[in-house]
Protein backbone atom coordinates (compact mmCIF):
# COMPACT_ATOMS: atom_id res chain seq x y z
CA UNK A 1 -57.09 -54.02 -7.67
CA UNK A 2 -54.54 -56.83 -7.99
CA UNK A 3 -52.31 -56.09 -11.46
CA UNK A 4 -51.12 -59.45 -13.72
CA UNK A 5 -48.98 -59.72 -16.10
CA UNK A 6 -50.34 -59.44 -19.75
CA UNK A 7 -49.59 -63.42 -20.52
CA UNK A 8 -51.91 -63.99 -16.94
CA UNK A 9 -54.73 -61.49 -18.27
CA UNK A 10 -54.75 -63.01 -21.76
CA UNK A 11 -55.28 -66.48 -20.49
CA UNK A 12 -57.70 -65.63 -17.47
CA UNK A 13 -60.08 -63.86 -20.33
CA UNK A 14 -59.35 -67.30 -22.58
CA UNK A 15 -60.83 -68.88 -19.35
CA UNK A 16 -63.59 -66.44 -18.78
CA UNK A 17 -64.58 -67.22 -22.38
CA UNK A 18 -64.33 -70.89 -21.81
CA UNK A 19 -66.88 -70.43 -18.54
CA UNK A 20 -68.88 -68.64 -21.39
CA UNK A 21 -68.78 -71.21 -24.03
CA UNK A 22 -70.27 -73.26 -21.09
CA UNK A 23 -72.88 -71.88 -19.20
CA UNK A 24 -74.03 -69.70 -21.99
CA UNK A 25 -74.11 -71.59 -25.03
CA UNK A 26 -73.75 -74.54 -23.96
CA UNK A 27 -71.16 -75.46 -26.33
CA UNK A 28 -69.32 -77.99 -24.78
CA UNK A 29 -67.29 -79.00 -27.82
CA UNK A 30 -66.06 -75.11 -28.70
CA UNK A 31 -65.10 -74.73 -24.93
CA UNK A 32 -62.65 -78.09 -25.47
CA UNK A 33 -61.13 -76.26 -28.52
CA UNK A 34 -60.51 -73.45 -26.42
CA UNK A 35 -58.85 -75.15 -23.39
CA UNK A 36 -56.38 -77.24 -26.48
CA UNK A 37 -55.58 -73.56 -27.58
CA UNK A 38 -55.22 -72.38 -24.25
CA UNK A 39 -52.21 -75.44 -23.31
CA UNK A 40 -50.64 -73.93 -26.65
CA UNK A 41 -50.56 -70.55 -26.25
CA UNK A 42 -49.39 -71.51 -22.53
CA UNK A 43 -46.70 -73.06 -23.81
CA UNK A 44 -45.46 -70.40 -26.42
CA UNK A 45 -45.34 -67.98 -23.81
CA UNK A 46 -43.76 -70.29 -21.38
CA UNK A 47 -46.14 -69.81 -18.81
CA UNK A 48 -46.87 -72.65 -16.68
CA UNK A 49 -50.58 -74.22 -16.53
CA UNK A 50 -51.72 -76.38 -13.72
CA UNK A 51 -51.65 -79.60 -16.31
CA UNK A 52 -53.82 -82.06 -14.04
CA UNK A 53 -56.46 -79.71 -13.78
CA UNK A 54 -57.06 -79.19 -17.37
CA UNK A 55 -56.79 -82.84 -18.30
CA UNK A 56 -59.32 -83.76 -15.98
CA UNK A 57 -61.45 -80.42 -17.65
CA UNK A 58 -61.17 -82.39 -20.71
CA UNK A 59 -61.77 -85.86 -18.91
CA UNK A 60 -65.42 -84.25 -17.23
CA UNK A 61 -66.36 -81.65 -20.01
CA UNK A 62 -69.36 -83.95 -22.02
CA UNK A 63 -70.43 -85.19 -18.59
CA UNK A 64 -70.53 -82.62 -15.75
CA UNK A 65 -73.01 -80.36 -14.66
CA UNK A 66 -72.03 -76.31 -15.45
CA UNK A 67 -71.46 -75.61 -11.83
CA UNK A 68 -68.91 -78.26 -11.40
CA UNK A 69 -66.75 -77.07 -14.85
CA UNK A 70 -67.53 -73.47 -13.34
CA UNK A 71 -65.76 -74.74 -10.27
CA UNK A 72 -62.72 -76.49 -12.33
CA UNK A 73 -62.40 -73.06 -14.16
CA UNK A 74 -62.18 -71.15 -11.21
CA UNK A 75 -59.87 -73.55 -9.97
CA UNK A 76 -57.27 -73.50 -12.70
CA UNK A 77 -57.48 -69.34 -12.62
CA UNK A 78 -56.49 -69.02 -9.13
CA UNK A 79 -53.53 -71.26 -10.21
CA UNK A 80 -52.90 -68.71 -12.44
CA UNK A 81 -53.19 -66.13 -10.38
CA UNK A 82 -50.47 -67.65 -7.97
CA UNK A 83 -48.40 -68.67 -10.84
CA UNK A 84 -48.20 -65.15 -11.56
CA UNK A 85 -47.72 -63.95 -8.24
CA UNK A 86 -44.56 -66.18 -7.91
CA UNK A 87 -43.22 -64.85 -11.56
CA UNK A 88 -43.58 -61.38 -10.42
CA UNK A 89 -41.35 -62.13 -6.79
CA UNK A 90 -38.78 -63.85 -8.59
């Protein structure tokens, strides 16, 4: 079992929640609250977020099928994932 760091595990549960807000409740306009909150708390713990991917979240969110923001999500958390990764080595 791969370990993170506790600023990667806080925001891959923010983005777990997110996928949640989505497919679940299908509240599309909580989930964008979220992801603004998320870019915040990214930057007051100086961790870096893959930008372009949650802009174009934001850009799809209203319009896209669940799958598809699913997808996104998963994208930006493997980002994450190798963000951390590179924190740890250096």
């Amino acid at each position: 079992m791969p370990s993170f760091s506790d600023k990667a595990t806080s925001i891959l549960a923010i983005l777990n929640n997110i996928n949640e807000l989505i497919v679940q409740s299908s509240d599309r306009k909580s989930a964008s609250d979220v992801m603004r909150a998320l870019v915040v708390y990214g930057k007051n713990v100086k961790f870096d977020l893959p930008e372009e991917k949650i802009n174009n979240f934001q850009t799809i969110l209203l319009d896209a099928r669940p799958y598809t923001l699913t997808s996104l999500i998963k994208s930006i958390a493997e980002d994450i994932v190798s963000a951390d990764n590179k924190n740890k080595k250096s």
